[in-house]
Protein backbone atom coordinates (compact mmCIF):
# COMPACT_ATOMS: atom_id res chain seq x y z
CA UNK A 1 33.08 -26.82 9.82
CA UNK A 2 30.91 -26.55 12.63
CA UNK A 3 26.89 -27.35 11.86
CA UNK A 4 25.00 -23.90 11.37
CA UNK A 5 28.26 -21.77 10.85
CA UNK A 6 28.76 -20.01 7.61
CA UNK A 7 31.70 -21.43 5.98
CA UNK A 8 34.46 -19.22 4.72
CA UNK A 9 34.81 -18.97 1.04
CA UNK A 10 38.52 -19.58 -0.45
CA UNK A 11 39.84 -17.55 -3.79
CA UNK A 12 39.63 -21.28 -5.35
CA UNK A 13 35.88 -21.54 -4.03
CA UNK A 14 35.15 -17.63 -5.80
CA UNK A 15 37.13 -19.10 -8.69
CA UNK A 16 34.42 -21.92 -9.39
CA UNK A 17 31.90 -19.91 -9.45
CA UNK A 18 33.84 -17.26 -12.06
CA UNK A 19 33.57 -19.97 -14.26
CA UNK A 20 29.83 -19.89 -14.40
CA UNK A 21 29.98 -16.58 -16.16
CA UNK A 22 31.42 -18.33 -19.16
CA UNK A 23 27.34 -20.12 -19.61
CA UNK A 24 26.50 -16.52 -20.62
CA UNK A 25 29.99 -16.09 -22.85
CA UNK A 26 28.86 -19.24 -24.21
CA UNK A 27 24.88 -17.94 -25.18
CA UNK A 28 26.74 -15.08 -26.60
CA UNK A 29 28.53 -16.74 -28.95
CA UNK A 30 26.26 -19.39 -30.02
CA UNK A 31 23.10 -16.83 -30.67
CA UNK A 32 25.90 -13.71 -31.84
CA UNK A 33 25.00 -11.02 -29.25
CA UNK A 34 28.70 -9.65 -29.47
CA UNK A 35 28.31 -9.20 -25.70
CA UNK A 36 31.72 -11.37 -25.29
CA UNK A 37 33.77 -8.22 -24.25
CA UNK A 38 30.83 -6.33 -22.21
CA UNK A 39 30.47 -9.58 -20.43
CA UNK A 40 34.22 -10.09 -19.75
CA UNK A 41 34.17 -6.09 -18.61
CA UNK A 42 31.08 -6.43 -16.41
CA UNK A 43 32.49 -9.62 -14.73
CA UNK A 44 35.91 -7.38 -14.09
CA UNK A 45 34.61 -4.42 -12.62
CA UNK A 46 32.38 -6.80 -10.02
CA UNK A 47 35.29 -8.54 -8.41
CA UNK A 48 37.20 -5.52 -9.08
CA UNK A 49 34.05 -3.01 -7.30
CA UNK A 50 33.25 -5.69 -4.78
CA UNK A 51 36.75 -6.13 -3.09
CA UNK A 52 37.20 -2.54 -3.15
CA UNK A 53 34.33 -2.19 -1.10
CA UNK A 54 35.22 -5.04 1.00
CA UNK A 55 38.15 -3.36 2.04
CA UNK A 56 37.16 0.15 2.34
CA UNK A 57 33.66 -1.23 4.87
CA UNK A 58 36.13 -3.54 6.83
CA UNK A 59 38.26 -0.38 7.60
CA UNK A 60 35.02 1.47 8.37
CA UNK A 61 33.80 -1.31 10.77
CA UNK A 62 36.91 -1.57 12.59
CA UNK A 63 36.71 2.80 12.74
CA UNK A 64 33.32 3.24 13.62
CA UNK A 65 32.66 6.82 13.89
CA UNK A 66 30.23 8.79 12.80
CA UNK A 67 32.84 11.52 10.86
CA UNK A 68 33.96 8.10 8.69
CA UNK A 69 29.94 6.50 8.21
CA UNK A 70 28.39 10.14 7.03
CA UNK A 71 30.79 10.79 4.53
CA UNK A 72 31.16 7.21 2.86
CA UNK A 73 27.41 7.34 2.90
CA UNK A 74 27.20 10.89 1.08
CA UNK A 75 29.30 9.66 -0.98
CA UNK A 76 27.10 6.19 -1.98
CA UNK A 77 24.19 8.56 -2.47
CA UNK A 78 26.40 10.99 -5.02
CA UNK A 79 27.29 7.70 -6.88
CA UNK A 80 23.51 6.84 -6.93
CA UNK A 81 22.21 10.20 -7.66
CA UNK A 82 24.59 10.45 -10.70
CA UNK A 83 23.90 6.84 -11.67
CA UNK A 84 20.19 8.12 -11.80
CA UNK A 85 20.49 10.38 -14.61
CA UNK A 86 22.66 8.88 -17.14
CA UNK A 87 20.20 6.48 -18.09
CA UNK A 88 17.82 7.08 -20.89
CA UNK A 89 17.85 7.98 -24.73
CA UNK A 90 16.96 11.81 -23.66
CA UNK A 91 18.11 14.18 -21.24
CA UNK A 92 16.87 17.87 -20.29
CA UNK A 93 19.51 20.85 -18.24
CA UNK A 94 19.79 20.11 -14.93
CA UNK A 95 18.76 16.48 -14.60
CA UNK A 96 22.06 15.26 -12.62
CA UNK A 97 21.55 17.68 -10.22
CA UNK A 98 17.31 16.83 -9.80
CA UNK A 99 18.54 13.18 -9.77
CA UNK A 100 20.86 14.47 -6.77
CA UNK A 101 18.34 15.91 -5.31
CA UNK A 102 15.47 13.51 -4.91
CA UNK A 103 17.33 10.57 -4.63
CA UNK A 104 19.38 12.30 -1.21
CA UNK A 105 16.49 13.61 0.22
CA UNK A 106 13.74 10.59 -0.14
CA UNK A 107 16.55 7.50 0.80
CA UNK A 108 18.19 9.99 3.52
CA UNK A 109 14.32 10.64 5.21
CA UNK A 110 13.58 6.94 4.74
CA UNK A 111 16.37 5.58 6.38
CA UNK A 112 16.35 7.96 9.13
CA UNK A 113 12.38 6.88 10.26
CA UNK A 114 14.19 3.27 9.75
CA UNK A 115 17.07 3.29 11.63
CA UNK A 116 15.74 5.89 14.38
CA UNK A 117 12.32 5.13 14.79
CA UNK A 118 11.77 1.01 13.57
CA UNK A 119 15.56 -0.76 14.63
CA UNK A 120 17.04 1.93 16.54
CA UNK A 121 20.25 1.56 16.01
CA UNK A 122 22.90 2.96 19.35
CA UNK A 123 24.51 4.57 17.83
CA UNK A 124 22.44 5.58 14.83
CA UNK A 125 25.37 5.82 12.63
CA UNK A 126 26.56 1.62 13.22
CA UNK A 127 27.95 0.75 9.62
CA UNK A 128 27.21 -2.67 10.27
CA UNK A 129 23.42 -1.35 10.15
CA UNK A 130 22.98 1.74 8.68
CA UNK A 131 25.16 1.59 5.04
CA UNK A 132 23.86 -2.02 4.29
CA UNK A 133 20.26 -0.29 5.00
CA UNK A 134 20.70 2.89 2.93
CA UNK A 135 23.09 0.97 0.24
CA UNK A 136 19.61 -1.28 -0.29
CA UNK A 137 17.38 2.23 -0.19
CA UNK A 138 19.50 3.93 -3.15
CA UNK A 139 20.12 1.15 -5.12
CA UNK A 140 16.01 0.91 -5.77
CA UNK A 141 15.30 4.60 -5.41
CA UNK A 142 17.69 5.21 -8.03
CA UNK A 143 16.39 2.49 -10.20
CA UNK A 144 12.47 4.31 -9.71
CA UNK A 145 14.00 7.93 -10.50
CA UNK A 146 15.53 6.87 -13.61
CA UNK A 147 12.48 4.84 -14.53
CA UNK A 148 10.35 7.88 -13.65
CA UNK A 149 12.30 10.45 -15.60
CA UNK A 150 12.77 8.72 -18.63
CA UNK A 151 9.35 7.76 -19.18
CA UNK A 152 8.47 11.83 -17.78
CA UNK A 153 10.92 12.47 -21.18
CA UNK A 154 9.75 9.77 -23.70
CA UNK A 155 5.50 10.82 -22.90
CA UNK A 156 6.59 14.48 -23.38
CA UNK A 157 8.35 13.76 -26.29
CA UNK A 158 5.19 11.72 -27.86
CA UNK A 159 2.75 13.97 -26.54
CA UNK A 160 3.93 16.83 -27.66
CA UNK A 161 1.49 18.30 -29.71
CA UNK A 162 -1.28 17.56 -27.35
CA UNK A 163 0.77 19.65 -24.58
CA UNK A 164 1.34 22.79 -26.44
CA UNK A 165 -2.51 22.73 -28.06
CA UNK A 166 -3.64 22.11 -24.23
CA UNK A 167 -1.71 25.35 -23.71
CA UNK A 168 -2.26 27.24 -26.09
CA UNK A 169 -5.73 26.35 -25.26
CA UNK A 170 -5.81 27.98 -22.11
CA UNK A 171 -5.12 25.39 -19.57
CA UNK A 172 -2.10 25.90 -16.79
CA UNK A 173 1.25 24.24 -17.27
CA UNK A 174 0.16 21.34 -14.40
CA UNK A 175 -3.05 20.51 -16.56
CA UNK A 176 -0.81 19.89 -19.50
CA UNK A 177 2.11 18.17 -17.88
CA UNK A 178 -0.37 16.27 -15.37
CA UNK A 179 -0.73 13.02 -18.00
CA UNK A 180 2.71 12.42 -18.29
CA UNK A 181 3.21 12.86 -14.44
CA UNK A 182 1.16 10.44 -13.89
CA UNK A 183 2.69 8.07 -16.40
CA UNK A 184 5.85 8.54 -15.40
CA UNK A 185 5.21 7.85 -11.48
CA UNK A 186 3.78 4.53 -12.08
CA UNK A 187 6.75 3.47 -14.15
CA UNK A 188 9.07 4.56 -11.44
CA UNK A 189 7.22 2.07 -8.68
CA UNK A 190 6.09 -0.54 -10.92
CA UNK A 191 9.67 -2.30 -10.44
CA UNK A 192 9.10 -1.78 -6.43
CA UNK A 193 6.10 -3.14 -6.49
CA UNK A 194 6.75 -6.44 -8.81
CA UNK A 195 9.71 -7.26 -6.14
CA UNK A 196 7.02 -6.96 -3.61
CA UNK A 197 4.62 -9.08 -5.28
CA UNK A 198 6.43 -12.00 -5.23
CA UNK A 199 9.03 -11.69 -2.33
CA UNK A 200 9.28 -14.77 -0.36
CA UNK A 201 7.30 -16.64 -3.36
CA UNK A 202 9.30 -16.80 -5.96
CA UNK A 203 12.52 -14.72 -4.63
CA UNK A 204 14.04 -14.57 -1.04
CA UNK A 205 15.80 -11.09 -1.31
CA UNK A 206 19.34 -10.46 -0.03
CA UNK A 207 19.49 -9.12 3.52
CA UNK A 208 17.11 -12.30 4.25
CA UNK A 209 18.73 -15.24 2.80
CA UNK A 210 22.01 -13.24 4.27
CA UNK A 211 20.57 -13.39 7.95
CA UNK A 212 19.71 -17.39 7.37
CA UNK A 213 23.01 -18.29 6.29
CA UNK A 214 24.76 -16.30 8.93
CA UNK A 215 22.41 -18.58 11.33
CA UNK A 216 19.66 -15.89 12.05
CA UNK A 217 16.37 -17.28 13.28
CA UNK A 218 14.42 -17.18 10.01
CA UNK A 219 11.28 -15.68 11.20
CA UNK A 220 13.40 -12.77 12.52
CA UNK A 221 14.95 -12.49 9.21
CA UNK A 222 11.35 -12.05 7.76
CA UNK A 223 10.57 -9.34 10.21
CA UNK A 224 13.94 -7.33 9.01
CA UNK A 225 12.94 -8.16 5.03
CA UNK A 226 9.51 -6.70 6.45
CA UNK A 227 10.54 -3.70 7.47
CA UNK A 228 13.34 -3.31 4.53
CA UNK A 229 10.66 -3.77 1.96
CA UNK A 230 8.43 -1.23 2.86
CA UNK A 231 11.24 1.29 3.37
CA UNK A 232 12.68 0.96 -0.02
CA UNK A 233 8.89 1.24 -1.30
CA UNK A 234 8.32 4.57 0.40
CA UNK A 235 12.04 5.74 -0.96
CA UNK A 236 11.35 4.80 -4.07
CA UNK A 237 8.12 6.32 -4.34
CA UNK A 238 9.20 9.61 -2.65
CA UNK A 239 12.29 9.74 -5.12
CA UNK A 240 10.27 9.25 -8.37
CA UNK A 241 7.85 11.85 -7.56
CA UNK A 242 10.32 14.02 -6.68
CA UNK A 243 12.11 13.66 -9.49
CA UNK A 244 9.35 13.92 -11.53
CA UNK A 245 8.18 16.82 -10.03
CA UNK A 246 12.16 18.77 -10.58
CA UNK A 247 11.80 17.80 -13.93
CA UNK A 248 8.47 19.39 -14.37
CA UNK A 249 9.45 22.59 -12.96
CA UNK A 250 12.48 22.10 -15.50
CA UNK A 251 10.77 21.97 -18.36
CA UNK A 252 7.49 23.98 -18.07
CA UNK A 253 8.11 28.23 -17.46
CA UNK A 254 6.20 29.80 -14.73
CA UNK A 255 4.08 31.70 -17.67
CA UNK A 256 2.96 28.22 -18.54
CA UNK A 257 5.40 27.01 -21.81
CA UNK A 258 6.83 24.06 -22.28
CA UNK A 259 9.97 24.53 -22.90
CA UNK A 260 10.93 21.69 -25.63
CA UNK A 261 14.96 22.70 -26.12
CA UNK A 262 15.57 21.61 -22.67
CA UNK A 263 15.04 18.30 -23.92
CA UNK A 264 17.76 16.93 -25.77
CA UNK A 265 19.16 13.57 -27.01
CA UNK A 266 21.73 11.59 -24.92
CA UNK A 267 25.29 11.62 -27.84
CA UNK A 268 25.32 7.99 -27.21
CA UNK A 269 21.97 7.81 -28.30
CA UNK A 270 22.62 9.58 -31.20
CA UNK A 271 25.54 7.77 -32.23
C-alpha cells in the first residue's frame, strides 16, 4: 500500500472487527441484561442494512441521473419520517403522517440552500454529494422530531390538569399548549446542540474523519464538517418545531379543547 492511500478492507479484516461486538455479548452476560439476542439481531441487520446499501448506492453512482437520486432519496426520507414516530411510550392520530411531514419539508429545504447555494453541486442531484448530505440531515432531524414529540406527549400528559383549568379559565388553546411547546422544542435540539458542543474536542464526526482517511486536506475537511453542522442544526430545529407545531394543531380543536383521546398509549408500551 501506497503512503496516504486508503487501504481496502478484506471480509477477514470486517471479520476482526465482528468480533469486537462479542465485548458487549460479554457485559451482557456477566451484569444479566438479557440483551444477548437483541445484540446478536442488531449486529445482523447492520452488515445485513449496510451491504444492501452498498450495493444499491454503487448502482446509483455508476447511473447517475436525477430520475434514480430523487426517488432513492424520497424514499430515505419516508424511512426517516416513519422512523420518527414510532418512538415513544404515547402516540396521538395522525403522528406518522406529521412526522412525514416535517421531517420532508425541513431536511428537503436544508439541503437544497446546502447543495445549491453553499457547495453547488453540477449537477445538483450528484449522489456522491447530495444522499451522503441529506442521509446525515434526516438521520438528526428525525432524531429532534421524535425527541420533540414525545416530550410534546409526556408534558401534556403531566400537565394535564393545568391545561384544561387554563382553558376552562378563559385563555386560547396556544396559551395553554405554549409550556409544553416550549419544552418540547428544546428537547428536540438539545441532542444537536451537545454534538456541536464538543465536535472536534472530544468527537471528530463522520464525513470529516471520512475526508482525512480518503487523503483530504484536513482543514478542507473542517470547512465541509462546518458547513454540515450547521445544516443539520437548522434541519433539526425546523423539523422539531414543525412537528411540534402538527401535533399541536392535532390535539387542541379550533374552539380551544384539548382533545385528550387523541393521545393514546403505544401496545408495546402497554404490554
Amino acid at each position: 500500500m501506497s503512503p496516504g492511500v486508503l487501504q481496502n478492507l478484506s471480509i477477514g479484516d470486517v471479520a476482526i472487527a465482528a468480533l469486537l461486538v462479542f465485548v458487549n455479548g460479554a457485559v451482557s452476560v456477566l451484569l444479566k441484561l438479557d440483551l444477548e439476542r437483541k445484540l446478536a439481531w442488531a449486529a445482523v441487520r447492520t452488515v445485513v442494512q449496510l451491504l444492501a446499501i452498498g450495493y444499491v448506492l454503487g448502482w446509483v453512482f455508476a447511473f447517475d441521473r436525477w430520475y434514480v437520486v430523487l426517488p432513492l432519496m424520497a424514499l430515505m426520507t419516508l424511512i426517516a419520517g416513519f422512523a420518527g414516530a414510532q418512538r415513544g411510550a404515547r402516540t396521538y392520530t395522525g403522528q406518522r403522517i406529521d412526522s412525514i411531514v416535517s421531517i420532508w419539508v425541513s431536511a428537503w429545504l436544508v439541503a437544497a440552500v446546502g447543495l445549491f447555494a453553499v457547495i453547488r453541486i453540477r449537477p445538483w442531484y450528484e449522489p456522491q454529494y447530495a444522499i451522503p448530505i441529506l442521509g446525515m440531515i434526516l438521520g438528526n432531524t428525525l432524531t429532534g422530531v421524535s425527541l420533540g414529540v414525545e416530550r410534546m406527549m409526556q408534558e401534556l400528559t403531566a400537565r394535564r390538569d393545568r391545561v384544561e383549568s387554563a382553558l376552562a379559565l378563559g385563555a386560547t388553546r396556544w396559551e395553554a399548549a405554549q409550556p409544553s411547546a416550549r419544552e418540547a422544542v428544546r428537547a428536540g435540539m438539545i441532542p444537536t446542540l451537545n454534538q456541536m458542543a464538543v465536535v472536534g474536542v472530544v468527537s471528530l464526526p463522520g464525513m470529516m474523519t471520512g475526508q482525512v482517511l480518503a487523503g483530504q486536506s484536513p482543514l478542507q475537511a473542517v470547512r465541509y464538517q462546518i458547513v454540515i453542522m450547521f445544516l443539520i442544526a437548522a434541519s433539526s430545529a425546523l423539523g422539531t418545531v414543525g412537528a411540534v407545531v402538527l401535533a399541536y394543531r392535532r390535539l387542541f380543536s379550533a374552539d380551544h379543547c384539548f382533545i385528550s383521546a387523541r393521545l393514546r398509549e403505544r401496545a408495546k408500551a402497554r404490554a
